[in-house]
PDB file of N, CA and C in Angstrom:
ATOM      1  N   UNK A   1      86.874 125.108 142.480  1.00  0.00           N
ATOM      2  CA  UNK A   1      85.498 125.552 142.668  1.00  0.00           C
ATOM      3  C   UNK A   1      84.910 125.903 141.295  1.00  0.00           C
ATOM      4  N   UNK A   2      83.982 125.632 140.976  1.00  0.00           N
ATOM      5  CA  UNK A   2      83.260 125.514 139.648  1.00  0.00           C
ATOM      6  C   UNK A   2      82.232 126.815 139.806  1.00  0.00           C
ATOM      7  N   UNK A   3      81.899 127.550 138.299  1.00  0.00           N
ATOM      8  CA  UNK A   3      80.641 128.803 138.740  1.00  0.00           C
ATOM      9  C   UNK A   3      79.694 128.066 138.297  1.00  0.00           C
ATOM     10  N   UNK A   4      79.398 127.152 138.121  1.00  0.00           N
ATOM     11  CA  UNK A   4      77.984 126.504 138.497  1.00  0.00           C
ATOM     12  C   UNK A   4      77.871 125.322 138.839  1.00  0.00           C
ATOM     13  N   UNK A   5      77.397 125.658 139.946  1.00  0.00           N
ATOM     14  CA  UNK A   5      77.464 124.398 141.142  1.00  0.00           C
ATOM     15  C   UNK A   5      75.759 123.446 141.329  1.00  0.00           C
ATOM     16  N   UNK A   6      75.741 122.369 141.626  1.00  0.00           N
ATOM     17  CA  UNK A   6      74.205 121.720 141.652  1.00  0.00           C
ATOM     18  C   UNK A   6      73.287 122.415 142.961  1.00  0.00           C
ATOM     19  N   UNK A   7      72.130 122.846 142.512  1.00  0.00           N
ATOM     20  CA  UNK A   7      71.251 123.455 143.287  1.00  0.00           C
ATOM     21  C   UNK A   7      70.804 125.126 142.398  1.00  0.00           C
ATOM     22  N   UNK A   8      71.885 125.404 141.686  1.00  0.00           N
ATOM     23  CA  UNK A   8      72.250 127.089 141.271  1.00  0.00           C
ATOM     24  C   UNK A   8      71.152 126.982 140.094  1.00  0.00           C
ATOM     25  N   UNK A   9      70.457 128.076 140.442  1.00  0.00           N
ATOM     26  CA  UNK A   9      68.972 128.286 139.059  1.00  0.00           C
ATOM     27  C   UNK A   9      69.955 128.857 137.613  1.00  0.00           C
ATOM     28  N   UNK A  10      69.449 128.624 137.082  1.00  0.00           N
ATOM     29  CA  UNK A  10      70.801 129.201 135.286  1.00  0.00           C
ATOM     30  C   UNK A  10      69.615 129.537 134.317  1.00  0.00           C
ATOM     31  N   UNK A  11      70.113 130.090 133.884  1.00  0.00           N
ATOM     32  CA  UNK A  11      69.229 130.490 132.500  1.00  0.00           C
ATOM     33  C   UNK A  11      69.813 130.353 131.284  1.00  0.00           C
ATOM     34  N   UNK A  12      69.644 129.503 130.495  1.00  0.00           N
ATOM     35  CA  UNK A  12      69.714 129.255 128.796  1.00  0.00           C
ATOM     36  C   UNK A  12      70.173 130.010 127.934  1.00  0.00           C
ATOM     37  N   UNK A  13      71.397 130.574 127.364  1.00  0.00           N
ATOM     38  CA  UNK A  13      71.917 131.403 126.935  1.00  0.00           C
ATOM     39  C   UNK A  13      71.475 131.379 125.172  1.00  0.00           C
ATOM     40  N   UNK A  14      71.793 129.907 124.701  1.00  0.00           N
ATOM     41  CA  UNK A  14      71.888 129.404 123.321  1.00  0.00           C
ATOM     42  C   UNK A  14      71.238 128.182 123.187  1.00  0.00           C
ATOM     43  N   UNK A  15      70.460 128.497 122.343  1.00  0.00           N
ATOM     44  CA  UNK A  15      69.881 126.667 121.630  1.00  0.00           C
ATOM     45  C   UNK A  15      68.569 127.258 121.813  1.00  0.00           C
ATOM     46  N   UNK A  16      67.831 125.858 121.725  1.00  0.00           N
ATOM     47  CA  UNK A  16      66.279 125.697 121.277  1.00  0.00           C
ATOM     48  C   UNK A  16      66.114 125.994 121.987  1.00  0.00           C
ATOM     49  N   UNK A  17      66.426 125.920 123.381  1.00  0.00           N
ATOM     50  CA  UNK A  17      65.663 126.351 124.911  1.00  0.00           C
ATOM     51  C   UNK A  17      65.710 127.703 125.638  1.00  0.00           C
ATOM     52  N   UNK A  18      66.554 128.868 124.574  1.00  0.00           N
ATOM     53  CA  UNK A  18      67.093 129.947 125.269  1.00  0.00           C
ATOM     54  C   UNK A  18      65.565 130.407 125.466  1.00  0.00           C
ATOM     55  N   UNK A  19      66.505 131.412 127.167  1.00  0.00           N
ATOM     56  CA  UNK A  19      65.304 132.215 127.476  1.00  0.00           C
ATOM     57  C   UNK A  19      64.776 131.131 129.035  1.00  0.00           C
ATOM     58  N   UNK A  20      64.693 129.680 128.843  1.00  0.00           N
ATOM     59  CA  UNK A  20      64.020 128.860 129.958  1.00  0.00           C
ATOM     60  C   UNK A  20      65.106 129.322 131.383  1.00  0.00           C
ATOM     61  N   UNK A  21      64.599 129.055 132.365  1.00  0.00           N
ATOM     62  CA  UNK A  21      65.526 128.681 133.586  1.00  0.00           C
ATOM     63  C   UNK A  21      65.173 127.439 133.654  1.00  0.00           C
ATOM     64  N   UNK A  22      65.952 127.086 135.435  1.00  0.00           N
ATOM     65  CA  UNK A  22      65.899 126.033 135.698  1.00  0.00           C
ATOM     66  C   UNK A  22      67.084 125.655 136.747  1.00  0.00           C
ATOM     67  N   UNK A  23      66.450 124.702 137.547  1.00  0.00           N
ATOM     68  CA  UNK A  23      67.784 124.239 138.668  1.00  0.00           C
ATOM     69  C   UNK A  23      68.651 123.584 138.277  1.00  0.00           C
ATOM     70  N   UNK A  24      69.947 123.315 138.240  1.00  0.00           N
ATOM     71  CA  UNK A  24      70.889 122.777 137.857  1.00  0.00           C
ATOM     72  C   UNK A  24      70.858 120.870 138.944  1.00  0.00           C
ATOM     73  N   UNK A  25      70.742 120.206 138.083  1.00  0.00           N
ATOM     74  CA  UNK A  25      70.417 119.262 138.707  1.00  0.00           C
ATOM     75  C   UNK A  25      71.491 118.160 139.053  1.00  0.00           C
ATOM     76  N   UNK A  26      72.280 118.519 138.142  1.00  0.00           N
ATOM     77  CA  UNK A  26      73.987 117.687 138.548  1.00  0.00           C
ATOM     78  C   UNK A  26      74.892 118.085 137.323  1.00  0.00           C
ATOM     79  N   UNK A  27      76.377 118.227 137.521  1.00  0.00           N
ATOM     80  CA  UNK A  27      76.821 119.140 137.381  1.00  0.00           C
ATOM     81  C   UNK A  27      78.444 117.632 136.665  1.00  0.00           C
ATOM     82  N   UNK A  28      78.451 117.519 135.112  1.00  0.00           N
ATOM     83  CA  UNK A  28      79.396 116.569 134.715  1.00  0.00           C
ATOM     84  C   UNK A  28      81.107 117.617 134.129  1.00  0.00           C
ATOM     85  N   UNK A  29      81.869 117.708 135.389  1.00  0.00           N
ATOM     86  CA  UNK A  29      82.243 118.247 135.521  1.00  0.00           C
ATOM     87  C   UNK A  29      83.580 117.684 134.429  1.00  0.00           C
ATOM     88  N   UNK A  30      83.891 116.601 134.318  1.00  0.00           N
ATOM     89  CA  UNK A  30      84.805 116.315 132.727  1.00  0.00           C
ATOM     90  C   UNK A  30      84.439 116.590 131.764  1.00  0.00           C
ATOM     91  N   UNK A  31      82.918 116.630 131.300  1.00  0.00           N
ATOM     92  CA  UNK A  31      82.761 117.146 130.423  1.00  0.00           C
ATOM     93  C   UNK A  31      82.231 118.668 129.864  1.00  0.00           C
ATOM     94  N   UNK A  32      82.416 119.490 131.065  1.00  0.00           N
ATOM     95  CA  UNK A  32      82.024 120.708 130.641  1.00  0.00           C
ATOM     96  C   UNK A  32      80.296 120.922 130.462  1.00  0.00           C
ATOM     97  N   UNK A  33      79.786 120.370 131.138  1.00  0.00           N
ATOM     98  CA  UNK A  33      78.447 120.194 131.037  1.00  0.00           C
ATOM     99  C   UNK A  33      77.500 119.849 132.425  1.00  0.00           C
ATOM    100  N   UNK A  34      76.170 121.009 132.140  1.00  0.00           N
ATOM    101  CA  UNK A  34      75.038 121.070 133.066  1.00  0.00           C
ATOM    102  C   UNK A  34      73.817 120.126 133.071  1.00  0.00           C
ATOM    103  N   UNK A  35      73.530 119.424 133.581  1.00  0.00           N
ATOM    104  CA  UNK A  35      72.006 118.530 133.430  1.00  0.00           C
ATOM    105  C   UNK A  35      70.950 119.801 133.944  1.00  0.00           C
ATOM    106  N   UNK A  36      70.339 120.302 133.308  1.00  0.00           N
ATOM    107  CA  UNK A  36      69.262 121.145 133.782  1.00  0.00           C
ATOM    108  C   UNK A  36      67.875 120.698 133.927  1.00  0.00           C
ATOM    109  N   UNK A  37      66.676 121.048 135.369  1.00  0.00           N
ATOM    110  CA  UNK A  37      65.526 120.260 135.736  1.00  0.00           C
ATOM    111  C   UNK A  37      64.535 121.221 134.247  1.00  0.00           C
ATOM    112  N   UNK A  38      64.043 120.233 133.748  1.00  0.00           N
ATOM    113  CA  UNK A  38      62.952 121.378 132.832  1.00  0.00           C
ATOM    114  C   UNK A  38      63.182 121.650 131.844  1.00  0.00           C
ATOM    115  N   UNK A  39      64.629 121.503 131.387  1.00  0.00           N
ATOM    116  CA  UNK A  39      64.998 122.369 130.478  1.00  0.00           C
ATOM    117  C   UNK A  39      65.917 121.236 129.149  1.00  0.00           C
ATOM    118  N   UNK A  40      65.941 121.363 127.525  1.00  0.00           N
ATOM    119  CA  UNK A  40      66.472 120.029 126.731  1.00  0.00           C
ATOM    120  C   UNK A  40      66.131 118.660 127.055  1.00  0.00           C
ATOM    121  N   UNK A  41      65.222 118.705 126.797  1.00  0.00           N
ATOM    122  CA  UNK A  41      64.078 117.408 126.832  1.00  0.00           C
ATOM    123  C   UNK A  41      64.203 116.570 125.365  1.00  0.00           C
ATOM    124  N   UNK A  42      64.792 115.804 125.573  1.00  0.00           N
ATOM    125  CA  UNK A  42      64.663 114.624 124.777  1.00  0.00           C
ATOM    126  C   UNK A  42      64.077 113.496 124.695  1.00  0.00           C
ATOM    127  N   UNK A  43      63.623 112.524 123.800  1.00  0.00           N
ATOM    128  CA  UNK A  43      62.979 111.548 123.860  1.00  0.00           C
ATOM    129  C   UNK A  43      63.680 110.354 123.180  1.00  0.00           C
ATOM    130  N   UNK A  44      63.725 109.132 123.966  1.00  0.00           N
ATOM    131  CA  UNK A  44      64.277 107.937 123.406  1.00  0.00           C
ATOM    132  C   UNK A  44      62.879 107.088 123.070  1.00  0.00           C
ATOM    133  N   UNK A  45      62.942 106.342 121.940  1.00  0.00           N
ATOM    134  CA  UNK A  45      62.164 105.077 122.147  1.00  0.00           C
ATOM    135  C   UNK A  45      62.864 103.650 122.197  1.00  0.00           C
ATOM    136  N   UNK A  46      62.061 102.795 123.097  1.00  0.00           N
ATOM    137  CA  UNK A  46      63.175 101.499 123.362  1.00  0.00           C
ATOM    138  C   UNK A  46      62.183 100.543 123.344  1.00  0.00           C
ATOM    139  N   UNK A  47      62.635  99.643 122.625  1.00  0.00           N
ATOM    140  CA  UNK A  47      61.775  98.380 122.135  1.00  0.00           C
ATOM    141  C   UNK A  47      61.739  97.384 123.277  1.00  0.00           C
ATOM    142  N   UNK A  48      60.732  96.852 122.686  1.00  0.00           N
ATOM    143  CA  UNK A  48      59.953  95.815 123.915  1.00  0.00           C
ATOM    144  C   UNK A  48      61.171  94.860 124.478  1.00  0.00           C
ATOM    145  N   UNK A  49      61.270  94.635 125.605  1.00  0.00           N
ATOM    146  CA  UNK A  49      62.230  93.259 125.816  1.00  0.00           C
ATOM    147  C   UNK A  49      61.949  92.761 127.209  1.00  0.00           C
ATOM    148  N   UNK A  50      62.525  91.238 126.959  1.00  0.00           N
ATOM    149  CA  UNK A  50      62.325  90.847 127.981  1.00  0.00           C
ATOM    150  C   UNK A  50      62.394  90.988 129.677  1.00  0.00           C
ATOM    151  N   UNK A  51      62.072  91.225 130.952  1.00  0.00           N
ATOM    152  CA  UNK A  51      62.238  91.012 132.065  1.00  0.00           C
ATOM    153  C   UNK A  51      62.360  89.828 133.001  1.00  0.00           C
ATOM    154  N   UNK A  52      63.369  89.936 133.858  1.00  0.00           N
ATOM    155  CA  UNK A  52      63.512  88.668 134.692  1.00  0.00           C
ATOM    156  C   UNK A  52      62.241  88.300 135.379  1.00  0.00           C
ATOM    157  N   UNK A  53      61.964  86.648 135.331  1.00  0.00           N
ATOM    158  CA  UNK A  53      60.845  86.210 135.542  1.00  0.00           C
ATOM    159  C   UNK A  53      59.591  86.017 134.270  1.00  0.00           C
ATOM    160  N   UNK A  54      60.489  85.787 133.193  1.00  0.00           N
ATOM    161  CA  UNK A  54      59.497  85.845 132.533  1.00  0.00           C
ATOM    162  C   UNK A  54      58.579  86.753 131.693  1.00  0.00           C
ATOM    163  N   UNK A  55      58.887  88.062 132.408  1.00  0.00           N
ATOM    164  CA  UNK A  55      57.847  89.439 132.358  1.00  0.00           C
ATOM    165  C   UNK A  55      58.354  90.117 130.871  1.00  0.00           C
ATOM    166  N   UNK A  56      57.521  90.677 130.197  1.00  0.00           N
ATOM    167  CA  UNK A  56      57.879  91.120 129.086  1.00  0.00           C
ATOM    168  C   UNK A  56      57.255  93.296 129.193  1.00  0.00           C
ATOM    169  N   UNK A  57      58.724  93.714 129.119  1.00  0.00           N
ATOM    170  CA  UNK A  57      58.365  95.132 129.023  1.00  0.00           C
ATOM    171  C   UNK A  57      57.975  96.223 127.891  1.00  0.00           C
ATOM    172  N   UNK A  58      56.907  96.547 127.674  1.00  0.00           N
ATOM    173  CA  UNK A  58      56.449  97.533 126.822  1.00  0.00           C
ATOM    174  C   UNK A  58      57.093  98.009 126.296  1.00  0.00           C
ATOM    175  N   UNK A  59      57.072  98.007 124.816  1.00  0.00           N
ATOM    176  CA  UNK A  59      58.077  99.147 124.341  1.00  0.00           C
ATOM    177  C   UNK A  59      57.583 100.521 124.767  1.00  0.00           C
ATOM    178  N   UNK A  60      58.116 101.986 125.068  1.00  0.00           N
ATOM    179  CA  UNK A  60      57.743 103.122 125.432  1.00  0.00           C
ATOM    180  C   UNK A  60      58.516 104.365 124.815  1.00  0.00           C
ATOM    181  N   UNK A  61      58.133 105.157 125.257  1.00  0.00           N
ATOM    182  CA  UNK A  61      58.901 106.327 124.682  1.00  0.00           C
ATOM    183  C   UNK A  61      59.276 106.306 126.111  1.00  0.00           C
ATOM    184  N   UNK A  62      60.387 107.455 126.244  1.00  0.00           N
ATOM    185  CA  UNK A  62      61.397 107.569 127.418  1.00  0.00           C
ATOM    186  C   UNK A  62      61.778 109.392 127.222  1.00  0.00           C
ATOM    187  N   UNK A  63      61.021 110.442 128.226  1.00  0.00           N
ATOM    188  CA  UNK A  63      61.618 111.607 127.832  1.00  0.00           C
ATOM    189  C   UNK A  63      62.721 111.521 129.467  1.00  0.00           C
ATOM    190  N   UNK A  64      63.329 112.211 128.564  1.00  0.00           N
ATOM    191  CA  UNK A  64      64.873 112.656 129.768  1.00  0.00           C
ATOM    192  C   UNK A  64      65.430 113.958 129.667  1.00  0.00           C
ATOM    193  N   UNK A  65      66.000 115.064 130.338  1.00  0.00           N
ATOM    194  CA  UNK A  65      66.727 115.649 130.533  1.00  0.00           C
ATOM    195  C   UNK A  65      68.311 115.621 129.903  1.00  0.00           C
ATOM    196  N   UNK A  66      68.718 115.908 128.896  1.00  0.00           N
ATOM    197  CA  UNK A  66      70.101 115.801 128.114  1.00  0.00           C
ATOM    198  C   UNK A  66      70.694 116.991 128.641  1.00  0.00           C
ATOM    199  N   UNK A  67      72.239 116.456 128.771  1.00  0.00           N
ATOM    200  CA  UNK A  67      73.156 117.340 128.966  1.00  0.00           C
ATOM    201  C   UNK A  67      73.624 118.947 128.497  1.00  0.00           C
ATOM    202  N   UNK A  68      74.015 120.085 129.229  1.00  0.00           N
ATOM    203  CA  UNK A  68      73.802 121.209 128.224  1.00  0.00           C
ATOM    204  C   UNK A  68      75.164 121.434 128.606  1.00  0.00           C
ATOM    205  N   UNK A  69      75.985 122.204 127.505  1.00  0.00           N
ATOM    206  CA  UNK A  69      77.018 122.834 127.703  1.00  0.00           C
ATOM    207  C   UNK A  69      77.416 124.048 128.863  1.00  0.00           C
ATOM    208  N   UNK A  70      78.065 123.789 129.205  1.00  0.00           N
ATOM    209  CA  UNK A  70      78.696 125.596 130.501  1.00  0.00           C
ATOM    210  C   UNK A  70      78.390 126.705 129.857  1.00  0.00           C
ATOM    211  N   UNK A  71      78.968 127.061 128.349  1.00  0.00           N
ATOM    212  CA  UNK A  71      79.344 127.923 128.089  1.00  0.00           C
ATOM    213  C   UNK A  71      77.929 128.047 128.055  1.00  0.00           C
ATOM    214  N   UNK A  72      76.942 127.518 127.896  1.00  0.00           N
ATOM    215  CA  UNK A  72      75.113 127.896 127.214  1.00  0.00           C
ATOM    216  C   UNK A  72      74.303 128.253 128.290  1.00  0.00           C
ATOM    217  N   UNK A  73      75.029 128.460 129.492  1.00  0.00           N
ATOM    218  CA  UNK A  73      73.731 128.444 130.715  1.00  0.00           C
ATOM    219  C   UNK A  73      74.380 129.963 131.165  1.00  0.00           C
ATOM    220  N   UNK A  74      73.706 130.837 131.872  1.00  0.00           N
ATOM    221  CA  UNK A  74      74.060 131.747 132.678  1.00  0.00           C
ATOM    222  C   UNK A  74      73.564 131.835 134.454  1.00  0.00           C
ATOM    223  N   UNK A  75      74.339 131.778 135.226  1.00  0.00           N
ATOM    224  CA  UNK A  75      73.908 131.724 136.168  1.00  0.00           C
ATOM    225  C   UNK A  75      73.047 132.934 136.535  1.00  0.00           C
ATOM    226  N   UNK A  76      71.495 132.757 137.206  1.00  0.00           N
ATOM    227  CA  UNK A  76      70.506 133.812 137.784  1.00  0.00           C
ATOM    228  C   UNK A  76      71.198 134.245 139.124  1.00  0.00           C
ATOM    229  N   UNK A  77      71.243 135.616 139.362  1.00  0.00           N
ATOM    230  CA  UNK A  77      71.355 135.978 140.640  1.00  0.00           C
ATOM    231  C   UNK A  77      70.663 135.979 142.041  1.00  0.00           C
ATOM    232  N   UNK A  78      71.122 135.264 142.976  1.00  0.00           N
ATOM    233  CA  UNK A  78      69.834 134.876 143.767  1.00  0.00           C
ATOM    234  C   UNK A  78      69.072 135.757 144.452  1.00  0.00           C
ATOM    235  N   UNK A  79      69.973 137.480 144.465  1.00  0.00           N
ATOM    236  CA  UNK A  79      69.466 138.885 145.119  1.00  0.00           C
ATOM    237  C   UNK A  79      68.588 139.564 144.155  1.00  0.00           C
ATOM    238  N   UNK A  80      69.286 139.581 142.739  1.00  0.00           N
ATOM    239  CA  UNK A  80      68.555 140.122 141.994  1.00  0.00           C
ATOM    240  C   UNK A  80      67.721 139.859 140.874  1.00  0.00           C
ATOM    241  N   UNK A  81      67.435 138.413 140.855  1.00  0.00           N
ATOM    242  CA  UNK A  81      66.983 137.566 139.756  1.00  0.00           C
ATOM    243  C   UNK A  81      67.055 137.922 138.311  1.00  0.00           C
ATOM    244  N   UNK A  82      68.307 138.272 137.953  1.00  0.00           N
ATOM    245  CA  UNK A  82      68.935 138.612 136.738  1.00  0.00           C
ATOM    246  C   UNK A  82      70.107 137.551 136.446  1.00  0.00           C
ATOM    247  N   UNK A  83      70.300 137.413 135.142  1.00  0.00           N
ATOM    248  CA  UNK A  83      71.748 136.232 134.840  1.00  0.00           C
ATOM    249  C   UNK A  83      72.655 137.614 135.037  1.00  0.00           C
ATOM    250  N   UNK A  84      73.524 136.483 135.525  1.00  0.00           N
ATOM    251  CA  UNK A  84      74.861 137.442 135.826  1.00  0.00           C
ATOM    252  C   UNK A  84      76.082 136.744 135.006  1.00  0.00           C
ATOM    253  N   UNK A  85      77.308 137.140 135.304  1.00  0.00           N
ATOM    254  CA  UNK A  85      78.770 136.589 135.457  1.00  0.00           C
ATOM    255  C   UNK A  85      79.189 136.206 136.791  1.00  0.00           C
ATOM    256  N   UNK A  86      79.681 135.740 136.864  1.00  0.00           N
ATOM    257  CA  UNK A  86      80.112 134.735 138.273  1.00  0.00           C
ATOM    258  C   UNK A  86      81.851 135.167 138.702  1.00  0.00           C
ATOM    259  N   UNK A  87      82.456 135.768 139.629  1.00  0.00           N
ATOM    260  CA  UNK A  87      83.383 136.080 139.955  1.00  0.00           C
ATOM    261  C   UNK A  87      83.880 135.299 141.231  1.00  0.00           C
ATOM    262  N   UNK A  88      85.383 135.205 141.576  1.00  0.00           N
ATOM    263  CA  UNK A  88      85.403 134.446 143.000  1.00  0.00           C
ATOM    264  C   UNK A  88      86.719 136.079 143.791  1.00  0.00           C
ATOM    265  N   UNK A  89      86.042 135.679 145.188  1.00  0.00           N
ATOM    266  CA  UNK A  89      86.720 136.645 145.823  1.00  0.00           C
ATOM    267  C   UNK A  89      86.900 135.974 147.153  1.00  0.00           C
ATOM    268  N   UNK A  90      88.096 136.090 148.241  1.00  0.00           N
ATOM    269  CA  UNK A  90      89.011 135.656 149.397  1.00  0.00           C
ATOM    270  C   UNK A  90      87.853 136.334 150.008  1.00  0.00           C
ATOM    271  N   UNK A  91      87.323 136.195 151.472  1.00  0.00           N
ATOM    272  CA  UNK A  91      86.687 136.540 152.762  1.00  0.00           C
ATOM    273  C   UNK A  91      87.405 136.974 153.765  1.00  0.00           C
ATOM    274  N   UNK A  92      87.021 137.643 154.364  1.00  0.00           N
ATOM    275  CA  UNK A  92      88.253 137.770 155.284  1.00  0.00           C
ATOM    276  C   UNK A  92      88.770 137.021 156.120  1.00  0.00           C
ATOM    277  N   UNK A  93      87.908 135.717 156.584  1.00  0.00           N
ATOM    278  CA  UNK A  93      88.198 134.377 157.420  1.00  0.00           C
ATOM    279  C   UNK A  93      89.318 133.354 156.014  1.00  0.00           C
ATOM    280  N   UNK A  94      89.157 134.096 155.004  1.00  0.00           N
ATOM    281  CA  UNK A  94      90.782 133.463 153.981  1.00  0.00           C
ATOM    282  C   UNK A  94      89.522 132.060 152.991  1.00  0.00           C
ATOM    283  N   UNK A  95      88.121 132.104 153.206  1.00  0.00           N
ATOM    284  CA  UNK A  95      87.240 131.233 152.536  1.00  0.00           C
ATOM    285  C   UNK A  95      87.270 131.798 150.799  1.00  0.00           C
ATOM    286  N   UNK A  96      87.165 131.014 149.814  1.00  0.00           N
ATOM    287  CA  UNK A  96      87.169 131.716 148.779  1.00  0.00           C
ATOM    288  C   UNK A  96      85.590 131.293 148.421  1.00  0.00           C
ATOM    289  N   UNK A  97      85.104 132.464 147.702  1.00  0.00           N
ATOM    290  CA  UNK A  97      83.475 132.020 147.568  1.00  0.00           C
ATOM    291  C   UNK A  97      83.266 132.714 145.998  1.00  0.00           C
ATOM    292  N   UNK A  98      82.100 132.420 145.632  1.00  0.00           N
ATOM    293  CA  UNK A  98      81.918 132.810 144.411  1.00  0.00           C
ATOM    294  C   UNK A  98      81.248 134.601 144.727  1.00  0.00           C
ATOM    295  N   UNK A  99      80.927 135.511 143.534  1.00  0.00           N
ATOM    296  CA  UNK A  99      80.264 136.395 143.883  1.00  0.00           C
ATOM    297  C   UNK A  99      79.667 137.039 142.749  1.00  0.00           C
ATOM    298  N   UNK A 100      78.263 137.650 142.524  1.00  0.00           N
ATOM    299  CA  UNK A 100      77.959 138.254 141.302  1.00  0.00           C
ATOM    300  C   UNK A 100      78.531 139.292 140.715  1.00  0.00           C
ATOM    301  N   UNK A 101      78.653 139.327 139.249  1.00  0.00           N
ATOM    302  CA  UNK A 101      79.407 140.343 139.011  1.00  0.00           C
ATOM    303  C   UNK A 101      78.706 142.053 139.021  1.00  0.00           C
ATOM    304  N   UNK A 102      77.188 141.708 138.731  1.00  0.00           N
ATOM    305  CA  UNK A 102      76.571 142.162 138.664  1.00  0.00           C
ATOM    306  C   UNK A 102      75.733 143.439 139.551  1.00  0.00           C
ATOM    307  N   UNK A 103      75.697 142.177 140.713  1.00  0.00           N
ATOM    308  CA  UNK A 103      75.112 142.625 142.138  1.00  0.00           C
ATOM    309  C   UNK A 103      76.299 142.774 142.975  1.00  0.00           C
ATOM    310  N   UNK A 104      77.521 142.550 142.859  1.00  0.00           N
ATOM    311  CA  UNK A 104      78.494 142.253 143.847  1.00  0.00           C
ATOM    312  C   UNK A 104      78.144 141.317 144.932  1.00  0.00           C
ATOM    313  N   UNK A 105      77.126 140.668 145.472  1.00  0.00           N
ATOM    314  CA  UNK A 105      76.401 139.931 146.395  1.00  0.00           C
ATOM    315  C   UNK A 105      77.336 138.552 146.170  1.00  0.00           C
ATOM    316  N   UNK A 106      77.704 138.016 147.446  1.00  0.00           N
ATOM    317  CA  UNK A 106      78.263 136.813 147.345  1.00  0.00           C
ATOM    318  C   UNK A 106      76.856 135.832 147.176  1.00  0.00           C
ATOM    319  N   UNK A 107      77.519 134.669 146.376  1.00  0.00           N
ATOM    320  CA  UNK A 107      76.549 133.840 145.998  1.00  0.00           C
ATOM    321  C   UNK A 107      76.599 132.156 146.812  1.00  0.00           C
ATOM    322  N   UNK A 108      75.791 131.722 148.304  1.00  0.00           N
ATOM    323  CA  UNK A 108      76.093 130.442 148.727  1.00  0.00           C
ATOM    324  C   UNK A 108      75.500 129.315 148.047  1.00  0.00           C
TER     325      UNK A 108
END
């Protein structure tokens, strides 16, 4: 079980973007890394080329969403809308779930 899971709002610990939130939008779990909605915005440019049929595509700029490190995000608490630490604790039905460290509030 991972402490930040896709759907979980995080907040920006380090880098150009500290301070932003944002939903966690998929979650590259070999590499230790968050795709965040909103948040490390990059821009590619890609030169003109051809399309099937003939069609020829615009060169454009291309902004995207780049990958952010684990250690750089903090998960927001969903009771108390503060970043927290993320803890896991047994239920009494034997489920293991995550929980704030903060709020003590389990987190679904």
């Amino acid at each position: 079980m991972q402490r930040v899971q896709q759907g979980d709002m995080v907040e920006v610990i380090a880098g150009k973007d500290k301070g932003l939130r944002g939903e966690v939008v998929r979650v590259l779990v070999n590499k230790n890394r968050v795709i965040v909605n909103g948040v490390n915005i990059l821009k590619r440019h890609r030169k003109a080329r051809p399309a099937p049929g003939g069609q020829q595509i615009p060169a454009q700029i291309i902004e995207f969403e780049a990958p952010l490190h684990l250690s750089n995000v903090m998960l927001v608490c969903p009771t108390s809308g503060e970043r927290t630490r993320v803890g896991f604790r047994f239920t009494e039905d034997g489920r293991k779930v995550r929980y704030s460290k903060k709020s003590g509030s389990i987190i679904e």
